[in-house]
C-alpha atoms as a PDB file:
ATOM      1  CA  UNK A   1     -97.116  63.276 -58.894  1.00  0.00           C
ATOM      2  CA  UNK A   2     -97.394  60.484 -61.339  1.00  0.00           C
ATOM      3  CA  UNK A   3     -93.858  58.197 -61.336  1.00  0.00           C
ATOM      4  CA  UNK A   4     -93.571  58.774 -64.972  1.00  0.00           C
ATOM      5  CA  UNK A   5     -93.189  62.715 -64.126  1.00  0.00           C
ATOM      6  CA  UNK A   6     -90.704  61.969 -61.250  1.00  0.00           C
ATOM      7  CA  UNK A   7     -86.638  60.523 -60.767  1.00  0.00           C
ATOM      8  CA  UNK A   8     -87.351  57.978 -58.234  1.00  0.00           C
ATOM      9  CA  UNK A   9     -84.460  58.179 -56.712  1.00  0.00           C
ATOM     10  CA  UNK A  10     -83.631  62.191 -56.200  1.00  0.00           C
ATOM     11  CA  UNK A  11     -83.846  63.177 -52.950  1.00  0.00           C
ATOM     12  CA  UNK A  12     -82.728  66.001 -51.089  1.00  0.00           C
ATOM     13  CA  UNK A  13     -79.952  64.446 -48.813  1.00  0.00           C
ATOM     14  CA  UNK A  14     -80.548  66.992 -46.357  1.00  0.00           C
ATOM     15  CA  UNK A  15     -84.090  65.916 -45.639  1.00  0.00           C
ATOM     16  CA  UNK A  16     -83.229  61.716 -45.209  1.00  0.00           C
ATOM     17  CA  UNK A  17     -82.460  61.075 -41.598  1.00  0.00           C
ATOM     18  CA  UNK A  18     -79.237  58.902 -40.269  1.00  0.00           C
ATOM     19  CA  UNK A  19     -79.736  55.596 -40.035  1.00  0.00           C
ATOM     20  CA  UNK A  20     -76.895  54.833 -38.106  1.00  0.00           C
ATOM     21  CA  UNK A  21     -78.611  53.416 -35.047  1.00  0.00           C
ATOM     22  CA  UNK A  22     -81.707  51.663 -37.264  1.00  0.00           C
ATOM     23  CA  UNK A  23     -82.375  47.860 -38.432  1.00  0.00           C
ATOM     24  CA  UNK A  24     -84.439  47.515 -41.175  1.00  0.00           C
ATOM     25  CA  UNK A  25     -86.040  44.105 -42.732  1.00  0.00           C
ATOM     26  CA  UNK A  26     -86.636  43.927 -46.199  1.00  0.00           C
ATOM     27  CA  UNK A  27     -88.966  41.328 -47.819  1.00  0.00           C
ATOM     28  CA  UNK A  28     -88.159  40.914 -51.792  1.00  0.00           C
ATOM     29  CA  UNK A  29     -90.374  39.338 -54.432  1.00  0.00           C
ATOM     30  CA  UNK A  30     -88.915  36.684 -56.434  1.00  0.00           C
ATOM     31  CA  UNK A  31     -91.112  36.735 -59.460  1.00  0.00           C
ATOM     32  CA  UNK A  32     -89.738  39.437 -62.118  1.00  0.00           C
ATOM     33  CA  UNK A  33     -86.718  38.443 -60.314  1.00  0.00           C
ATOM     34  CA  UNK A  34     -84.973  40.766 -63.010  1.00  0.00           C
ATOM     35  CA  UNK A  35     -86.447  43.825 -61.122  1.00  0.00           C
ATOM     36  CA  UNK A  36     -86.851  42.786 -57.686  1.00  0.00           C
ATOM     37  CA  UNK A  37     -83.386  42.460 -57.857  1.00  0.00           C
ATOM     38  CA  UNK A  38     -82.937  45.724 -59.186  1.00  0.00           C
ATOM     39  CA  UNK A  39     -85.314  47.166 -56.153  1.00  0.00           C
ATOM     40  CA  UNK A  40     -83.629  45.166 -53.300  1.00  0.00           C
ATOM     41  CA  UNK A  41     -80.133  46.558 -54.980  1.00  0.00           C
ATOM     42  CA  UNK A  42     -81.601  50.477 -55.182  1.00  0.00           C
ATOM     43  CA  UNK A  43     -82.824  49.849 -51.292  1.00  0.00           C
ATOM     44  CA  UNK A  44     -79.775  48.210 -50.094  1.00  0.00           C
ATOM     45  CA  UNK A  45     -77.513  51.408 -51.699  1.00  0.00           C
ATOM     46  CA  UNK A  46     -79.719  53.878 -50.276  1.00  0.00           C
ATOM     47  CA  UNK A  47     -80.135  52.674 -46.816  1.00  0.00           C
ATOM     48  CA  UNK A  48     -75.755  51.987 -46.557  1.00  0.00           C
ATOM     49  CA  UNK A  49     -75.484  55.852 -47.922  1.00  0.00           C
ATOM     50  CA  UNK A  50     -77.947  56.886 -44.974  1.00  0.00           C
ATOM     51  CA  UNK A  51     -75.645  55.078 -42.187  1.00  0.00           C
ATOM     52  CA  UNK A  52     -77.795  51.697 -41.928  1.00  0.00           C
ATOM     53  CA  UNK A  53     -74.881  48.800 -41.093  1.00  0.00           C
ATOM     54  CA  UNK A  54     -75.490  45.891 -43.329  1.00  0.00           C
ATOM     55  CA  UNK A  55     -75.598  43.612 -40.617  1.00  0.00           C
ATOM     56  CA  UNK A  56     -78.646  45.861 -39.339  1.00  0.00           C
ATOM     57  CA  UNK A  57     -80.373  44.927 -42.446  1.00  0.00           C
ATOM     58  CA  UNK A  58     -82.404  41.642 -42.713  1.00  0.00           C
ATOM     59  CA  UNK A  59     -83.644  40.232 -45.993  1.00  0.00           C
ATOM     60  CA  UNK A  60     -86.135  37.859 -47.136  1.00  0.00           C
ATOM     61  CA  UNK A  61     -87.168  35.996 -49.791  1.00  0.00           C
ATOM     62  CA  UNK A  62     -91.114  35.781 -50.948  1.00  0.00           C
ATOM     63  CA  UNK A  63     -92.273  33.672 -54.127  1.00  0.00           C
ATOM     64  CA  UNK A  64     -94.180  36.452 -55.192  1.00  0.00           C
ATOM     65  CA  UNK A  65     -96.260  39.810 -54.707  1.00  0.00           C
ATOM     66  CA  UNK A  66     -98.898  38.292 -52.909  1.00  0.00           C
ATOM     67  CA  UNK A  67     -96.597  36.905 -49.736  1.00  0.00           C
ATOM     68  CA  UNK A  68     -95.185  39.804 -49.370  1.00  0.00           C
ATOM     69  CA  UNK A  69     -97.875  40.889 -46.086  1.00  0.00           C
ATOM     70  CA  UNK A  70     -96.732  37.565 -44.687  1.00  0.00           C
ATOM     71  CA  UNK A  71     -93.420  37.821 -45.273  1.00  0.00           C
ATOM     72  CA  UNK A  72     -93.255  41.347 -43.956  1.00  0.00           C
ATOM     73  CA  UNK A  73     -95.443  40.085 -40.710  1.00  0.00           C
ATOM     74  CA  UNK A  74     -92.658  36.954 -39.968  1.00  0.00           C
ATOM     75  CA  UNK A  75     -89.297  39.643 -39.979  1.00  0.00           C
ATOM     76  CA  UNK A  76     -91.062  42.385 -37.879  1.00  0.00           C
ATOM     77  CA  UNK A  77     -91.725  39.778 -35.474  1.00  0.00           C
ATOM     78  CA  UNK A  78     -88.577  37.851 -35.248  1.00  0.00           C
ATOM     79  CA  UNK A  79     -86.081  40.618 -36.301  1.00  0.00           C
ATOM     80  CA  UNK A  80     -88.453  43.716 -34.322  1.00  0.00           C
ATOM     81  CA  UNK A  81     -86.778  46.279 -37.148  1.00  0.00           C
ATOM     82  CA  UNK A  82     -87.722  49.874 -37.329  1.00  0.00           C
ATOM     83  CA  UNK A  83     -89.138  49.957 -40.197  1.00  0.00           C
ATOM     84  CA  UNK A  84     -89.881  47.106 -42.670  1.00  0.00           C
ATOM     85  CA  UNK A  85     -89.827  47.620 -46.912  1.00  0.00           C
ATOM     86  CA  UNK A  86     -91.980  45.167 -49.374  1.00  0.00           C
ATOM     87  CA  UNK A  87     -90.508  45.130 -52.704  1.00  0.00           C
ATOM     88  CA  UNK A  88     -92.539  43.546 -55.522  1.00  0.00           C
ATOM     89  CA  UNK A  89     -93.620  43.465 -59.536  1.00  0.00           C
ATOM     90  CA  UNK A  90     -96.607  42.915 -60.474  1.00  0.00           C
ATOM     91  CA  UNK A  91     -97.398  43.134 -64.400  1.00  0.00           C
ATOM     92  CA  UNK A  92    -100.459  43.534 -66.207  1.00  0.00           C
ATOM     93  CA  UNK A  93    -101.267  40.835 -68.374  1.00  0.00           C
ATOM     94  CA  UNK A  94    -104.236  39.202 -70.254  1.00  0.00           C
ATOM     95  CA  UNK A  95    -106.334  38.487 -66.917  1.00  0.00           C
ATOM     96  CA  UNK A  96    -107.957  40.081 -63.550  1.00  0.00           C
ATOM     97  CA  UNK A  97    -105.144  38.202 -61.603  1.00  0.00           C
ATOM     98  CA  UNK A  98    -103.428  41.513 -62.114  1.00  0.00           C
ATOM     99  CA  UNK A  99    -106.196  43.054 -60.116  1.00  0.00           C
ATOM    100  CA  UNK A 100    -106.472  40.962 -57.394  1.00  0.00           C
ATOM    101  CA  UNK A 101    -102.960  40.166 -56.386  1.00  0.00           C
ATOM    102  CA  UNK A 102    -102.650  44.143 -56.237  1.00  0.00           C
ATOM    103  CA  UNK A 103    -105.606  44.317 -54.243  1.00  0.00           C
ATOM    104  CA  UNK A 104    -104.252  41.864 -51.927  1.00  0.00           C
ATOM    105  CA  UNK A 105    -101.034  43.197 -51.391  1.00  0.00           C
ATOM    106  CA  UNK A 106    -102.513  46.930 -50.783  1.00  0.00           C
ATOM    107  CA  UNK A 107    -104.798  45.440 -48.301  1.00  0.00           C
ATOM    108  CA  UNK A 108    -102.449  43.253 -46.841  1.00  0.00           C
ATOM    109  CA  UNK A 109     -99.420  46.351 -46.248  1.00  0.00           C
ATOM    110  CA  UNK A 110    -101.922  48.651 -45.095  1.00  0.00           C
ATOM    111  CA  UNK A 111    -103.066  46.331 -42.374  1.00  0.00           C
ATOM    112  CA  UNK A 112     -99.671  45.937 -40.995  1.00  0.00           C
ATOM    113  CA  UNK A 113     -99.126  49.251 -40.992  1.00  0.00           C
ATOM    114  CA  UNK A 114    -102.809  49.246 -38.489  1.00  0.00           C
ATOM    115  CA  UNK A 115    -101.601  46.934 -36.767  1.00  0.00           C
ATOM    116  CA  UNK A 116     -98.280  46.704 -35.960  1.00  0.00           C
ATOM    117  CA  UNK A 117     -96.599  49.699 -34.124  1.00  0.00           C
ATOM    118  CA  UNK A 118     -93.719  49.878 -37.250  1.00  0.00           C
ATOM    119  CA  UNK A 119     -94.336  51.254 -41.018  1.00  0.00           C
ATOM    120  CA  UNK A 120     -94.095  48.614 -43.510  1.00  0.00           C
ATOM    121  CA  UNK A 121     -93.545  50.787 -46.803  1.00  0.00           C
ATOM    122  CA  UNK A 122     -95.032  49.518 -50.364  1.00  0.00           C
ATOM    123  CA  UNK A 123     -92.275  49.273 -52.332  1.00  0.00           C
ATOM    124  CA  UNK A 124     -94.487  47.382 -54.934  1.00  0.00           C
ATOM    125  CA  UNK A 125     -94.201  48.439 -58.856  1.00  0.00           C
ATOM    126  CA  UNK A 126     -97.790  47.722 -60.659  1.00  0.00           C
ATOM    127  CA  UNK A 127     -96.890  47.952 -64.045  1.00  0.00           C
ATOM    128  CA  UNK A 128     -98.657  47.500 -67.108  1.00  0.00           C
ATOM    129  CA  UNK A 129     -95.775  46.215 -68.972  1.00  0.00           C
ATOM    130  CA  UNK A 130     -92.002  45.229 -68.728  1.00  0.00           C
ATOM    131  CA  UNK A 131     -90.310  48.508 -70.177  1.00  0.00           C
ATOM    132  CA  UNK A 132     -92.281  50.682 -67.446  1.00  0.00           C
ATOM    133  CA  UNK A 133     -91.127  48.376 -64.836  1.00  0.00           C
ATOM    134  CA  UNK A 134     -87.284  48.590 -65.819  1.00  0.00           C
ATOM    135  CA  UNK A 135     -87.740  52.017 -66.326  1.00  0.00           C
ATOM    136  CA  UNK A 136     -89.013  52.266 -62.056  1.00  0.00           C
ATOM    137  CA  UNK A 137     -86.148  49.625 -61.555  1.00  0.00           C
ATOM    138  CA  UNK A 138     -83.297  51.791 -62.090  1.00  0.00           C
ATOM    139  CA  UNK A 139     -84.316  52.711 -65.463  1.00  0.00           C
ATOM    140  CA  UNK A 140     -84.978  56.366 -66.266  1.00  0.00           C
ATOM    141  CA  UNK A 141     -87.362  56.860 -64.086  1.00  0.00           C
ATOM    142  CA  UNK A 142     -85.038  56.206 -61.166  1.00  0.00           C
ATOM    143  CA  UNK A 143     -85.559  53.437 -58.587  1.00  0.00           C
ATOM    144  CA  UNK A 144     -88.397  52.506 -56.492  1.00  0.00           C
ATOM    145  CA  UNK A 145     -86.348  50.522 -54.272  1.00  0.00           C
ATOM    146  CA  UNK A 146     -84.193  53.683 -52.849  1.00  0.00           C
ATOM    147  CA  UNK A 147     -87.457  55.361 -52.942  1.00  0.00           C
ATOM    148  CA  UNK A 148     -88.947  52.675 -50.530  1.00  0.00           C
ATOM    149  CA  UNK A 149     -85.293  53.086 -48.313  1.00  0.00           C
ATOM    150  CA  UNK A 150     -85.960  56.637 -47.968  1.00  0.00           C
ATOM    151  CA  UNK A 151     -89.943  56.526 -46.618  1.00  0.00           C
ATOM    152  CA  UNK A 152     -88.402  53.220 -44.553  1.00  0.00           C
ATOM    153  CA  UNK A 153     -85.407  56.139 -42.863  1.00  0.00           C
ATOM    154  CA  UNK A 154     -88.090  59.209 -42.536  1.00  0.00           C
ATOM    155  CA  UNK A 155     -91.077  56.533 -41.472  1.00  0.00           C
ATOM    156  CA  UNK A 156     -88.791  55.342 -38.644  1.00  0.00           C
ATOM    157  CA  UNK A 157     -87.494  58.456 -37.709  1.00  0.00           C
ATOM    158  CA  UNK A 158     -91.085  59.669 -37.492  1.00  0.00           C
ATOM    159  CA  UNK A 159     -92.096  56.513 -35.437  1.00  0.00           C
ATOM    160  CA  UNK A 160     -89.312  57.303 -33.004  1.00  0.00           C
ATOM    161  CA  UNK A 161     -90.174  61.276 -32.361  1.00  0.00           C
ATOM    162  CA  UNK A 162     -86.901  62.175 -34.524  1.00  0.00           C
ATOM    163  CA  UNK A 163     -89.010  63.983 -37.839  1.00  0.00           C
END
């Protein structure tokens, strides 16, 4: 279902397992700061209401989009997390750069999720302006960062034979 159809951030409580006994590593975008922040905020919430100790939670900064694979790749290894959640922006504007720093991010989460034995979850907006970004960034349409907390909690829970 399209985003623009869907509240981001309503989930059936019932279905989101405990957290309790999970670390998680977030890696955060800093360009559109404005909603990154807004996504890391949105995961952050979610992940406390589901039991996740903030001191189980390790977070780290990226320049943009593009180093978010990296990124994700340097916590898994050094903080071994259950489950790892790239949050990005990445705007349309007048160029292809659009295109190919989405193409490289895709690429780049999928292959960690090949390769690595943990589920790295694309918390990435690709927008094709500001407004429909703020509206994914807390914004009407909800929050793609709690969305990203909750596939991080049922991806982990799922990795460790408890979905």
């Amino acid at each position: 279902m399209a985003s623009n159809l869907k509240n981001l951030s309503d989930h059936d409580p019932a279905t989101i397992p405990d957290g309790s006994s999970m670390k998680f590593g977030i890696v955060v975008a800093e360009w559109n700061e404005e909603i990154t922040a807004a996504l890391l905020e949105g995961a952050m919430t979610t992940l406390g209401k589901h039991g996740v100790k903030k001191e189980n939670i390790e977070v780290k900064v990226v320049p943009g989009s593009f180093e978010l694979p990296y990124g994700a790749r340097i916590v898994a290894e050094q903080f071994s997390p259950h489950a790892v959640i790239c949050l990005g922006c990445v705007i349309q504007g007048e160029t292809r750069h659009f295109d190919y720093i989405c193409q490289g991010v895709t690429k780049g989460i999928t292959e960690l999720n090949l390769d690595y034995d943990i589920p790295f979850i694309f918390g990435v907006l690709t927008t094709e302006n500001l407004q429909q970004a703020l509206d994914r960034a807390g914004g009407k349409h909800g929050n793609k960062g709690d969305e990203a907390a909750v596939s991080a909690l049922k991806m982990a829970a799922l990795r460790n034979g408890q979905a």
